[in-house]
Protein backbone atom coordinates (compact mmCIF):
# COMPACT_ATOMS: atom_id res chain seq x y z
CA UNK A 1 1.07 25.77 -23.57
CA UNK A 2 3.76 24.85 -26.18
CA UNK A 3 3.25 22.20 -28.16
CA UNK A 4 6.50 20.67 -27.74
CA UNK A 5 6.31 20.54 -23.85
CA UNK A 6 8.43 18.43 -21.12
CA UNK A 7 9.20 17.34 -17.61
CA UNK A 8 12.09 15.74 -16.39
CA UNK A 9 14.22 12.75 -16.62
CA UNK A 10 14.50 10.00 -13.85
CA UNK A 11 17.18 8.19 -14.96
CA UNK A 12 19.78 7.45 -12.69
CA UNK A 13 23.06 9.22 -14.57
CA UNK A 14 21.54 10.55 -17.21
CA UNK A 15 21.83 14.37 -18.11
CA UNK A 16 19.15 16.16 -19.54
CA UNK A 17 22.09 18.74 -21.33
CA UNK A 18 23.32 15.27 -22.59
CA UNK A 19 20.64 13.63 -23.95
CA UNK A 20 16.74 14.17 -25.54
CA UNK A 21 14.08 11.70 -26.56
CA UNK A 22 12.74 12.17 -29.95
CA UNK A 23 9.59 9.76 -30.47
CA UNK A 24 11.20 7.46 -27.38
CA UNK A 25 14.51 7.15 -28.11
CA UNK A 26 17.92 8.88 -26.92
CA UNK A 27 19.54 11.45 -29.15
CA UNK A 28 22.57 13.20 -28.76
CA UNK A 29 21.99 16.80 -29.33
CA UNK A 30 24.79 17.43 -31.75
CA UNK A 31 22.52 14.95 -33.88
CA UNK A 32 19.40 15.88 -33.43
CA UNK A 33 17.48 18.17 -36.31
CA UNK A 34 17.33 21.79 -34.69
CA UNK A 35 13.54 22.04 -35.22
CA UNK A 36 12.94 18.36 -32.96
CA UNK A 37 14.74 19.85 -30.01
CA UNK A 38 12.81 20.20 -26.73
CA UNK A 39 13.00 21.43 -23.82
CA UNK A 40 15.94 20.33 -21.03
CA UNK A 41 13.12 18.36 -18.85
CA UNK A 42 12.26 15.33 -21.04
CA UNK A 43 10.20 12.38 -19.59
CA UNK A 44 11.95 8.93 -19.00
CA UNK A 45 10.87 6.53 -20.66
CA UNK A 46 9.76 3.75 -18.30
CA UNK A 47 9.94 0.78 -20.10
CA UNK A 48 14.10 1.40 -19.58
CA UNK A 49 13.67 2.60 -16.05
CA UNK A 50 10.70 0.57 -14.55
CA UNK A 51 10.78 -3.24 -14.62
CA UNK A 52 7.21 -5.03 -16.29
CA UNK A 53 6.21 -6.33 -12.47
CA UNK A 54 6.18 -3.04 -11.56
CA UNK A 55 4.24 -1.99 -14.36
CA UNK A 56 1.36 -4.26 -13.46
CA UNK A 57 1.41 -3.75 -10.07
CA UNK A 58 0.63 0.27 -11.52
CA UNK A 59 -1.85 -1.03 -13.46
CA UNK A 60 -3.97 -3.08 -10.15
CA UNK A 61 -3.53 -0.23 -8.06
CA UNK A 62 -4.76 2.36 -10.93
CA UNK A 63 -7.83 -0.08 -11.58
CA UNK A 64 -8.73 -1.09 -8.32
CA UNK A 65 -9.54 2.17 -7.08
CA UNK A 66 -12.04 3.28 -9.85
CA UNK A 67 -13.23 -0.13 -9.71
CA UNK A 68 -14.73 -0.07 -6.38
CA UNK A 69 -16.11 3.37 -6.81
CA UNK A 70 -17.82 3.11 -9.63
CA UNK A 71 -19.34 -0.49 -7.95
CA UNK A 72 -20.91 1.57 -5.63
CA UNK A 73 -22.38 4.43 -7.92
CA UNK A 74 -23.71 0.52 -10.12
CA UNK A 75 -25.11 -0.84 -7.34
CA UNK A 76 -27.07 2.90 -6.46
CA UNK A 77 -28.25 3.12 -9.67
CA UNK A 78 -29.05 -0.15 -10.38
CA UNK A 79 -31.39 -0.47 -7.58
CA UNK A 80 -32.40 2.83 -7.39
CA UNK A 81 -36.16 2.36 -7.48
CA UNK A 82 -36.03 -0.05 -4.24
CA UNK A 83 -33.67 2.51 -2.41
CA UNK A 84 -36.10 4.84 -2.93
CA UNK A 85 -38.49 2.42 -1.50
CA UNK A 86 -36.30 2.37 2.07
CA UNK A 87 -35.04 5.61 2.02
CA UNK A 88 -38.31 7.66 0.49
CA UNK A 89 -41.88 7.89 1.76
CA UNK A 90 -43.64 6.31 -1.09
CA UNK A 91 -46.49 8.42 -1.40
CA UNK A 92 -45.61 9.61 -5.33
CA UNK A 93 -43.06 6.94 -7.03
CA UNK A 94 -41.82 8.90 -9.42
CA UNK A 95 -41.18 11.92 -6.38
CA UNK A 96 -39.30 9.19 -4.64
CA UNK A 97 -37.23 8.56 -7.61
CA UNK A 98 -36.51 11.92 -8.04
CA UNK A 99 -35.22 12.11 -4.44
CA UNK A 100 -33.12 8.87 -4.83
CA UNK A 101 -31.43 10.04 -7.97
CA UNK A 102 -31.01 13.83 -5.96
CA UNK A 103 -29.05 12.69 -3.16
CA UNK A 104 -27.12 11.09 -6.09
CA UNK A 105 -26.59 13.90 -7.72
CA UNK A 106 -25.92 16.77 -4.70
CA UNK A 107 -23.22 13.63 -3.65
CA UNK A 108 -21.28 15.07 -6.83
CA UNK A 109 -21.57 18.97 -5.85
CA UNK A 110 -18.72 18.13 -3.47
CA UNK A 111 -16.77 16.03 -6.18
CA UNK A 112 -15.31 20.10 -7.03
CA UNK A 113 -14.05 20.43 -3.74
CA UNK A 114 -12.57 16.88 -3.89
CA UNK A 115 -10.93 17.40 -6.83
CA UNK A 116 -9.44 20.92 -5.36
CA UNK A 117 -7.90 18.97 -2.46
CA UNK A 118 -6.72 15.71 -3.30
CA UNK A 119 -4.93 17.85 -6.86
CA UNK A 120 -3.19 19.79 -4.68
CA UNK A 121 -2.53 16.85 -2.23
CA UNK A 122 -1.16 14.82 -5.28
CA UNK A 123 0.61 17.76 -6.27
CA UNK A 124 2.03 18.34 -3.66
CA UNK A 125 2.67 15.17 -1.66
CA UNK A 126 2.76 12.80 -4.36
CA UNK A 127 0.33 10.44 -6.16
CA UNK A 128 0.90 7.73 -4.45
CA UNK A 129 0.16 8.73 -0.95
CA UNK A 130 -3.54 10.54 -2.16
CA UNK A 131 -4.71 7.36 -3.86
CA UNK A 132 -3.80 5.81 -1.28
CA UNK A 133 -5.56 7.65 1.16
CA UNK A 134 -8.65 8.59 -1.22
CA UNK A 135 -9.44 4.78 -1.45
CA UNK A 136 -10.18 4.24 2.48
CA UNK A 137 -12.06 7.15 2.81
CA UNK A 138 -14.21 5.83 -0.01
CA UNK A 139 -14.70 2.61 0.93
CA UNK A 140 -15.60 3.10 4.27
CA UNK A 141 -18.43 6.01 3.29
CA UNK A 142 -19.71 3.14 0.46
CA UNK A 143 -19.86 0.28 3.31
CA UNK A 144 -21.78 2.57 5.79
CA UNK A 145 -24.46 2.62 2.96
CA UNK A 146 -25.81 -0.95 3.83
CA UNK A 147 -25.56 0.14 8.02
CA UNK A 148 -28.09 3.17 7.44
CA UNK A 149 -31.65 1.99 8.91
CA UNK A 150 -34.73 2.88 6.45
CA UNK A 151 -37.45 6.02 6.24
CA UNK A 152 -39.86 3.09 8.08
CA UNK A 153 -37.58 2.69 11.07
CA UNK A 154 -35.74 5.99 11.86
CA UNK A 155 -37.98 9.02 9.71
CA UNK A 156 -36.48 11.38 7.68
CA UNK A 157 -33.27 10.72 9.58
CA UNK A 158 -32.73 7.92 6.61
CA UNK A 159 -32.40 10.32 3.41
CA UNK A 160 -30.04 12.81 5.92
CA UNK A 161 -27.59 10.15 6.73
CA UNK A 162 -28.16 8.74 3.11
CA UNK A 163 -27.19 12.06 2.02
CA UNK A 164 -24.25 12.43 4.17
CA UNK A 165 -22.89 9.32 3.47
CA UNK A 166 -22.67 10.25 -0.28
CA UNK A 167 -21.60 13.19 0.27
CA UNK A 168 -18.28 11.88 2.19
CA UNK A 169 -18.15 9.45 -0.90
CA UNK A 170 -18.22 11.59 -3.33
CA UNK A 171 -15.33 13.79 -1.66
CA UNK A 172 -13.61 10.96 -1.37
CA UNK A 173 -14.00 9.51 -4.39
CA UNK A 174 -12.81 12.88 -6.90
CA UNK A 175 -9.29 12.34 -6.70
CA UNK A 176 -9.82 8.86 -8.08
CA UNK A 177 -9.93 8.79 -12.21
CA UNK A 178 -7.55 12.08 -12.32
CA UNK A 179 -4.96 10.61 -9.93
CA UNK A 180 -5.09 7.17 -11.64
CA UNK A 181 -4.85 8.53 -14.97
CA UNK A 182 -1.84 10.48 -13.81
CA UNK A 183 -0.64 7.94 -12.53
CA UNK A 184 -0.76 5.75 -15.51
CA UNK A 185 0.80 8.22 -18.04
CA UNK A 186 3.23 8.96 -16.13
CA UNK A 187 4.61 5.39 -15.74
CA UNK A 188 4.01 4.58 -19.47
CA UNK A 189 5.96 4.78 -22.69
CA UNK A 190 5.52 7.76 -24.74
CA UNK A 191 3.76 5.93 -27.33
CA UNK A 192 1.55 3.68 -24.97
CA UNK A 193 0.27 6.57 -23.17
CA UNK A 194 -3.65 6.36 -24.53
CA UNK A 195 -3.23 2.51 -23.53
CA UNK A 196 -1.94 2.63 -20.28
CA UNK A 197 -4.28 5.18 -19.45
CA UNK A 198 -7.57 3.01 -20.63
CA UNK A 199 -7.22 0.89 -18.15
CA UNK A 200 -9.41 3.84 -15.82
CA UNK A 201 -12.69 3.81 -17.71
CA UNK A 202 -11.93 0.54 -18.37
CA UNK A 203 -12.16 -0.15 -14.16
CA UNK A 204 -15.08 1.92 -14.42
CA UNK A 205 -16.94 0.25 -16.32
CA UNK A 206 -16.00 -3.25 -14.93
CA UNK A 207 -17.14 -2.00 -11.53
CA UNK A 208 -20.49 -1.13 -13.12
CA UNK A 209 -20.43 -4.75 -15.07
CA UNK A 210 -20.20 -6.29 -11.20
CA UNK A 211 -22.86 -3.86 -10.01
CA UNK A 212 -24.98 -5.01 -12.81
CA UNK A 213 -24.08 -8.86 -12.35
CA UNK A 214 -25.06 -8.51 -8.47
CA UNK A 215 -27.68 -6.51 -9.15
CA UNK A 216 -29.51 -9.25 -11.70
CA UNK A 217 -28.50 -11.79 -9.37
CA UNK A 218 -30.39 -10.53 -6.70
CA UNK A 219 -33.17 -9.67 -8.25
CA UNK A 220 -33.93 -13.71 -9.60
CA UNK A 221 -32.96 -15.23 -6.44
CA UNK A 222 -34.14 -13.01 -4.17
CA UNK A 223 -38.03 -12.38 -3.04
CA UNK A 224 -38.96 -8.51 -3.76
CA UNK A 225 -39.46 -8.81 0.10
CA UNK A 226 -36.23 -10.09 1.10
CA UNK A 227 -34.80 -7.98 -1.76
CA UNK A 228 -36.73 -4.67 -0.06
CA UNK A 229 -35.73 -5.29 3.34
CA UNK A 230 -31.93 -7.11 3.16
CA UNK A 231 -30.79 -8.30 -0.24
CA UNK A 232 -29.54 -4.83 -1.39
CA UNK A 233 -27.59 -3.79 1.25
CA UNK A 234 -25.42 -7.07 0.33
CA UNK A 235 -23.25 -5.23 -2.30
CA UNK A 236 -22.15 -2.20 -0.23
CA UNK A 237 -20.55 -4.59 2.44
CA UNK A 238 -18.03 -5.73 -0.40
CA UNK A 239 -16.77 -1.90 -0.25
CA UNK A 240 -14.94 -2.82 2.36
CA UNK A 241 -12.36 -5.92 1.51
CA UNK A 242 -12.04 -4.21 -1.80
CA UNK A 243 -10.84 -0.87 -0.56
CA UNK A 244 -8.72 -2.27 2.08
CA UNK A 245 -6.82 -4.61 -1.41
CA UNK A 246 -6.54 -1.42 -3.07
CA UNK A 247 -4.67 0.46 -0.25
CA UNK A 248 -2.35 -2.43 0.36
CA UNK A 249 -1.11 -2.72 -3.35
CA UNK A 250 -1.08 1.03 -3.50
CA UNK A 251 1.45 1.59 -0.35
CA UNK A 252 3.84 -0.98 -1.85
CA UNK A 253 4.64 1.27 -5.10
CA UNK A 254 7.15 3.82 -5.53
CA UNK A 255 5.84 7.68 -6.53
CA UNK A 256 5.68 8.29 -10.59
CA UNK A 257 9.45 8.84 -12.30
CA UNK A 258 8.18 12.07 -12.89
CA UNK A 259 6.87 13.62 -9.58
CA UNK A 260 10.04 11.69 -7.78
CA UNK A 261 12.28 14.12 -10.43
CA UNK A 262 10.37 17.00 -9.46
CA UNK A 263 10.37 16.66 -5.92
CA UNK A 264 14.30 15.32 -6.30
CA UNK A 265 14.53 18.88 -7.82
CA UNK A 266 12.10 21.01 -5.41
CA UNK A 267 9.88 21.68 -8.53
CA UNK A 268 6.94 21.13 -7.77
CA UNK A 269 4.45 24.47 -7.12
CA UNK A 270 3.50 25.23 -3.54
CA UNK A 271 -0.23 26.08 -4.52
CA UNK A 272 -1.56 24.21 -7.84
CA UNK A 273 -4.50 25.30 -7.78
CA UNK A 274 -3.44 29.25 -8.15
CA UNK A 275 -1.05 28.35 -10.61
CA UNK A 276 -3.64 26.44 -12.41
CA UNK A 277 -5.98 29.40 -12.66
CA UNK A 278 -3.24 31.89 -13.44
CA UNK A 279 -1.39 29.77 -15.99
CA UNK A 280 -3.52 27.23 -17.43
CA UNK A 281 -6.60 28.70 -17.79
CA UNK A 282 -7.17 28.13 -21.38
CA UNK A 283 -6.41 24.14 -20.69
CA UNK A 284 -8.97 24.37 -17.90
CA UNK A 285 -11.54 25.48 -19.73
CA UNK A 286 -10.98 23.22 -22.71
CA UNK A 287 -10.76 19.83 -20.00
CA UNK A 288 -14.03 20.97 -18.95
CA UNK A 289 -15.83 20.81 -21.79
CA UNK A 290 -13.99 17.81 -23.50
CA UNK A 291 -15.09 15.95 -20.47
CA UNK A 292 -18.88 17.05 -20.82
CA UNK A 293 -19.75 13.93 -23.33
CA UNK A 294 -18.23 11.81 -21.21
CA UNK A 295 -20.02 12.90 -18.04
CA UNK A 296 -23.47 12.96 -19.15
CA UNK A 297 -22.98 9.80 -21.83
CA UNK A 298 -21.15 7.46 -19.27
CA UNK A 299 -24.23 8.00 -16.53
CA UNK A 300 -27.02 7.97 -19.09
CA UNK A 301 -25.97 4.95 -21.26
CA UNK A 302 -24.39 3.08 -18.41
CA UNK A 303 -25.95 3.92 -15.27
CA UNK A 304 -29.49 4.95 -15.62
CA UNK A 305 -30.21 3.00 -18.56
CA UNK A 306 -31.73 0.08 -16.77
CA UNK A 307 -33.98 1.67 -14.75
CA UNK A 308 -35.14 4.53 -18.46
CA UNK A 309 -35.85 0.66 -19.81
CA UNK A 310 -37.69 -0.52 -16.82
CA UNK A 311 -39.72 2.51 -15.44
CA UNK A 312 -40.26 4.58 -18.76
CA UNK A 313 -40.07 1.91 -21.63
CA UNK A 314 -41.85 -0.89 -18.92
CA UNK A 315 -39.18 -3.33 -19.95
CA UNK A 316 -39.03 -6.34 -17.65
CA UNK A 317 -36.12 -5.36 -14.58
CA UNK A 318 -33.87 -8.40 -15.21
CA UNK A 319 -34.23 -7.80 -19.38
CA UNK A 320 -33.16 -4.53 -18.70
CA UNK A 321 -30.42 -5.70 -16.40
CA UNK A 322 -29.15 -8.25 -18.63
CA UNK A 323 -29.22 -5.64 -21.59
CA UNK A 324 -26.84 -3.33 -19.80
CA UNK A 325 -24.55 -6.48 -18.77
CA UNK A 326 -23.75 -6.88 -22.52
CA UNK A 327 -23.51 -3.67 -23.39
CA UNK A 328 -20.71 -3.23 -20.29
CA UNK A 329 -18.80 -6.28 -21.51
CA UNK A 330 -18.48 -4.91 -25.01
CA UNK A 331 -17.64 -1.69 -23.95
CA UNK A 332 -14.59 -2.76 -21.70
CA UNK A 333 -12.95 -4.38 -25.10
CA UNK A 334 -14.13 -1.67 -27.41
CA UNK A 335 -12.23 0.67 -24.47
CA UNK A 336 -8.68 -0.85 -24.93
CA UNK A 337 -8.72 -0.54 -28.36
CA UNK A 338 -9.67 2.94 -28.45
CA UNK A 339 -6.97 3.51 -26.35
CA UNK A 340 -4.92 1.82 -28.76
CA UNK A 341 -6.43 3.84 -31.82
CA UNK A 342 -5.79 7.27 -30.25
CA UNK A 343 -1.96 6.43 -29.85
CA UNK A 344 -1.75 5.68 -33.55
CA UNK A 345 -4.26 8.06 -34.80
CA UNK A 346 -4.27 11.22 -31.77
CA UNK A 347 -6.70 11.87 -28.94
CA UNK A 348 -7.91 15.24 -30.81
CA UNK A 349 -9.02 13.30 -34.28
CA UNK A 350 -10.72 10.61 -31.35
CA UNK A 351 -12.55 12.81 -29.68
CA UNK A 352 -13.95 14.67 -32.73
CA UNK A 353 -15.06 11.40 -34.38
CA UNK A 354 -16.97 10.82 -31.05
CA UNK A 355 -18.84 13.73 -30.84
CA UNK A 356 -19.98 13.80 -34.29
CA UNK A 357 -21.54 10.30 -33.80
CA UNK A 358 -23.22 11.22 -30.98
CA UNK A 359 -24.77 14.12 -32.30
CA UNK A 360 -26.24 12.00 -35.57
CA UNK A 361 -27.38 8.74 -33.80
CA UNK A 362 -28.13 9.37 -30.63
CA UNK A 363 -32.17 10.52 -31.35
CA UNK A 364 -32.45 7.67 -33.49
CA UNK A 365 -30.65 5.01 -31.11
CA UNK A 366 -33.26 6.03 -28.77
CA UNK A 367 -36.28 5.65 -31.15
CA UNK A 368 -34.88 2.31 -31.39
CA UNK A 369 -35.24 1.58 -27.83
CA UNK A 370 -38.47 1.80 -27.99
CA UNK A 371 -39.52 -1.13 -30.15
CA UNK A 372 -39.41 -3.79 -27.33
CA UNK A 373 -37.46 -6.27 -29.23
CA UNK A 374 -34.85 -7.59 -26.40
CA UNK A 375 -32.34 -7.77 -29.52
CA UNK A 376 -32.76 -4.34 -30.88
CA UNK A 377 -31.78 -3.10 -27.26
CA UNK A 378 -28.56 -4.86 -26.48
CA UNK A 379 -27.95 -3.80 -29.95
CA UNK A 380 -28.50 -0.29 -29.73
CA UNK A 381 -26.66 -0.48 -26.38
CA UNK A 382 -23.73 -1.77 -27.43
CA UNK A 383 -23.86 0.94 -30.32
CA UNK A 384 -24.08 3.81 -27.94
CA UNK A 385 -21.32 2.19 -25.81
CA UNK A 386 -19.18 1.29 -28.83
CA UNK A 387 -19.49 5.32 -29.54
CA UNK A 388 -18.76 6.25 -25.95
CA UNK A 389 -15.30 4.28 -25.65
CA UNK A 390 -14.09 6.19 -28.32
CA UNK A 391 -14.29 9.55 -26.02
CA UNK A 392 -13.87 7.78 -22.61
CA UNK A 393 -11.05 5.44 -24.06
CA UNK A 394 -8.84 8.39 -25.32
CA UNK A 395 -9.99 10.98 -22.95
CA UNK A 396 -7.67 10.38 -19.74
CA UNK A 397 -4.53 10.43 -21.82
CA UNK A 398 -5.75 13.42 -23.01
CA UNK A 399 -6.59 15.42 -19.88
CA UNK A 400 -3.26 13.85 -18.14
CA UNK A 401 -1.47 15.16 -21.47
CA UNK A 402 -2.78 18.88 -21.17
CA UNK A 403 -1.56 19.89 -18.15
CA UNK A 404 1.90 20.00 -17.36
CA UNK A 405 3.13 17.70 -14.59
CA UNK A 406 3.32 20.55 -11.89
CA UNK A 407 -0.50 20.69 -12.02
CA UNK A 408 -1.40 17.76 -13.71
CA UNK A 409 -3.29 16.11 -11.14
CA UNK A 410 -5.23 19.15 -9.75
CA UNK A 411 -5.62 20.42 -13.34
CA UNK A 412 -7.16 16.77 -14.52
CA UNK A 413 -9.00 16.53 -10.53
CA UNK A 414 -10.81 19.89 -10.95
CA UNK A 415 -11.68 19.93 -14.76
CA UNK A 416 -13.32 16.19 -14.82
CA UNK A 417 -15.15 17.28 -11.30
CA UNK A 418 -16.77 20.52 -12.44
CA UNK A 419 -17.83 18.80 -15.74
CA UNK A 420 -19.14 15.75 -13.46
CA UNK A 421 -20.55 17.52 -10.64
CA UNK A 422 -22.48 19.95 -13.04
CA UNK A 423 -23.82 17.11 -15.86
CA UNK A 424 -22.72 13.69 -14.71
CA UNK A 425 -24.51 13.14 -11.59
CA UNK A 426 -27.30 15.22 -11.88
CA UNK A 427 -27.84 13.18 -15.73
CA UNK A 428 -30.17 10.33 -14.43
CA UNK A 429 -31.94 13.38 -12.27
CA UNK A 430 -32.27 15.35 -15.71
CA UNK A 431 -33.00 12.94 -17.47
CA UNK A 432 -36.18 12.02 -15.45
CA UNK A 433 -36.74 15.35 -14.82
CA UNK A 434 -36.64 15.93 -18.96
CA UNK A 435 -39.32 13.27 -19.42
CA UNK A 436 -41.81 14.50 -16.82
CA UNK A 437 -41.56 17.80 -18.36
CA UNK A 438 -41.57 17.08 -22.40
CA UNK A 439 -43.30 14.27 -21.89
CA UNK A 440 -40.95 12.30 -24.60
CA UNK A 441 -39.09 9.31 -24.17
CA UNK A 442 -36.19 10.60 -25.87
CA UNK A 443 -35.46 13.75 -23.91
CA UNK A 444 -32.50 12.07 -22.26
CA UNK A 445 -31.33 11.18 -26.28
CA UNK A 446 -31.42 15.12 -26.86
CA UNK A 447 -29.89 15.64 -24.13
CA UNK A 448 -26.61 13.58 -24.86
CA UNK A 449 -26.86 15.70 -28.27
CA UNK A 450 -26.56 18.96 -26.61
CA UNK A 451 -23.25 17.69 -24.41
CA UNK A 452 -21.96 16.07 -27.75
CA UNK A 453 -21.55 19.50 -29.57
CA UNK A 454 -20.04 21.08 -26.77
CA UNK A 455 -17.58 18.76 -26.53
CA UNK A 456 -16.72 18.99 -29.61
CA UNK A 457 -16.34 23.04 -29.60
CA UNK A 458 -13.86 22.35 -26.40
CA UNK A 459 -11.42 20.03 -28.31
CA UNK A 460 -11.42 21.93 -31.43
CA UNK A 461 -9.63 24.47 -29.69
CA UNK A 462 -6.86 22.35 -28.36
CA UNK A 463 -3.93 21.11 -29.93
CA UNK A 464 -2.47 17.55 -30.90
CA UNK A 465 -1.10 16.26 -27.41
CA UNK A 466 -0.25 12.32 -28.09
CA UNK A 467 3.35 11.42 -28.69
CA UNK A 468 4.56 14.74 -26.96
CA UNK A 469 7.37 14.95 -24.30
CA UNK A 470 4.68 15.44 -21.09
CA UNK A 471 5.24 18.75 -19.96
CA UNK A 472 6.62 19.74 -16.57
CA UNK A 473 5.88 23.45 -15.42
């Protein structure tokens, strides 16, 4: 891929023989220096062609969707040890935990598919009409959660229908973060990209901050009784209302200017996924492993680490809850201004920095941990989360960046899946399974180590890709 890539211009009048945007602003090309010229298809820039209500109205719908997904994954592995409870015989705790946190993880095998079919949907059809289509899907499979009866009422019949309901989630739920990252870079100024596109981990991690909130709350109000047999089916029901917000502000948006040029101009590919494997292999192999850090640290640090703090550290359940609450807070304003940092300073120099962190203070954060001091935790929490934003902040703009708008959302779908379905999910499964078998209490640190360094192989093999023209084919 050329490092001075393109896609076309939206602008109602404009040529692209006539005109070129150096850096975000229109050049004539008699004036422009021969070595700055790109390629005819240049990328509007939307802050001239897309009014500011519009804009946030992008922003809801890109936030909303991730939001309510990544509720549900909080809520599952916030209260994983009592859903294991319901769903699990509880003959052997630690067996049932390993069961709860395997249907979370085989719910992610089909995340690959997902992201095969909603890319080429989103491709194909438009980004628009698969996020809007993804989010019902997804909220309906997260609501049927709190309708499945328990292991005590209906057998083994629980875990299947657990598992199936997961499963349809996490199909559902793969198009997400790629399509709302596309959608996001696509709308935003050449130069606000790594911004604009923050605002997905940043709905992320606020949809884990709610699971977290709802999760303590229920825990101090509720009797481990009521809690056991009622209390947390309660969050699941909210799927629901949210995803049914999420579709309406989602239907009222126009397409991206970019995929409305391409389709204006019968561009796009009929099959993105070929293309993507014929053309762009080298980018799909470097997505994949940029995204590996981010997989395995987002569901280590943020997902599992109350219940490593609870059932391996014996740290009191609403300490441990409380501890992650923080650490979530300060992580969605560390986010922003990562995405900030990796307009000014590049997603490549970002990424780098974050890997190299990980790899020298990850073993010792979790030594730390294990003091028992409520304040060393939320500090070493916020520490590992501080570190994270600075690969999840950048990240999006930087998969959405690498692949040329003809593929971009099957190229960004598939890469972040694999890398997810492979490490992600199966992290709070590996990491308990790490423990059991090394008997140390900082396996899962190590393991976060090993993901850092391949990260970091991935991205230095890729070029520079922030304040670029976005490419089209």
């Amino acid at each position: 891929m050329s490092n001075e890539t393109s896609s076309p211009s939206a602008l109602a009048g404009t040529s692209a023989a006539e005109s070129h945007i150096v850096d975000g602003s229109s050049v004539a090309p008699e004036h422009m220096p021969h070595d700055r010229i790109v390629d005819r298809h240049i990328a509007p820039d939307p802050t001239t062609a897309t009014s500011k209500d519009t804009r946030r109205r992008v922003i809801m719908a890109s936030f909303i969707g991730n939001f309510v997904e990544w509720f549900d994954y909080a809520v599952y592995g916030y209260l994983a040890g009592i859903i294991s409870s319901v769903f699990f015989p509880e003959s052997d705790r630690q067996t049932a935990l390993l069961a709860t946190f395997g249907v979370f993880a085989i719910s992610f095998f089909i995340r690959p598919l997902g992201g095969f079919v909603w890319g080429h949907l989103g491709d194909r059809l438009g980004r628009r009409k698969a996020l809007s289509l993804s989010i019902v899907i997804m909220s309906v499979a997260t609501f049927c959660i709190a309708l499945i009866p328990g292991y005590a009422t209906i057998g083994f019949l629980a875990p299947l229908l657990l598992l199936l309901v997961r499963v349809v989630q996490g199909f559902s739920a793969a198009g997400e973060y790629a399509g709302a990252s596309a959608f996001l870079v696509e709308y935003a100024p050449a130069n606000r990209r790594g911004a604009y596109a923050a605002v997905v981990p940043a709905s992320t991690a606020a949809g884990l901050l709610l699971g977290s909130l709802l999760a303590a709350l229920l825990s101090s109000v509720l009797s481990s009784e009521q809690l056991h047999d009622w209390g947390w089916r309660l969050p699941f029901l909210l799927a629901a209302p949210m995803g049914l917000i999420g579709r309406y502000i989602r239907t009222k948006l126009e397409d991206t200017p970019a995929f409305r040029s391409l389709a204006e101009q019968d561009i796009p590919v009929k099959v993105p996924t070929l293309a993507m494997f014929t053309t762009y292999r080298k980018q799909l192999i470097i997505a994949a492993g940029a995204v590996l850090l981010n997989a395995v640290g987002f569901y280590v640090i943020l997902s599992y680490m109350p219940t490593y703090l609870s059932e391996e550290l014996n740290f009191g359940a609403a300490e441990s809850f409380l501890a992650t609450t923080i650490a979530l807070a300060s992580y969605i304003g560390f986010i922003f201004l990562t995405g900030l940092a990796s307009d000014r300073f590049g997603r490549k120099r970002m990424l780098i920095t974050a890997s190299i962190l990980f790899m020298a203070l990850t073993v010792p954060a979790f030594m730390l941990l294990d003091t028992g001091s409520f304040a060393v935790i939320v500090l070493v929490q916020v520490l590992l989360g501080g570190m994270l934003t600075l690969n999840d902040g950048t990240l999006p703009s930087f998969l959405a960046e690498i692949f040329p708008t003809t593929v971009r959302y099957t190229g960004f779908a598939v890469s972040f899946n694999l890398s997810n379905a492979l490490f992600g999910g199966t992290a709070p499964f590996m990491a308990t399974l790490l423990i059991g078998l090394t008997q140390s209490k900082l396996a899962p640190g190590w393991y976060l180590v090993a993901a850092s360094l391949i990260s970091l192989v991935a991205v230095l093999f890729t070029a520079e890709t922030s304040r670029k023209p976005l490419q089209q084919d």
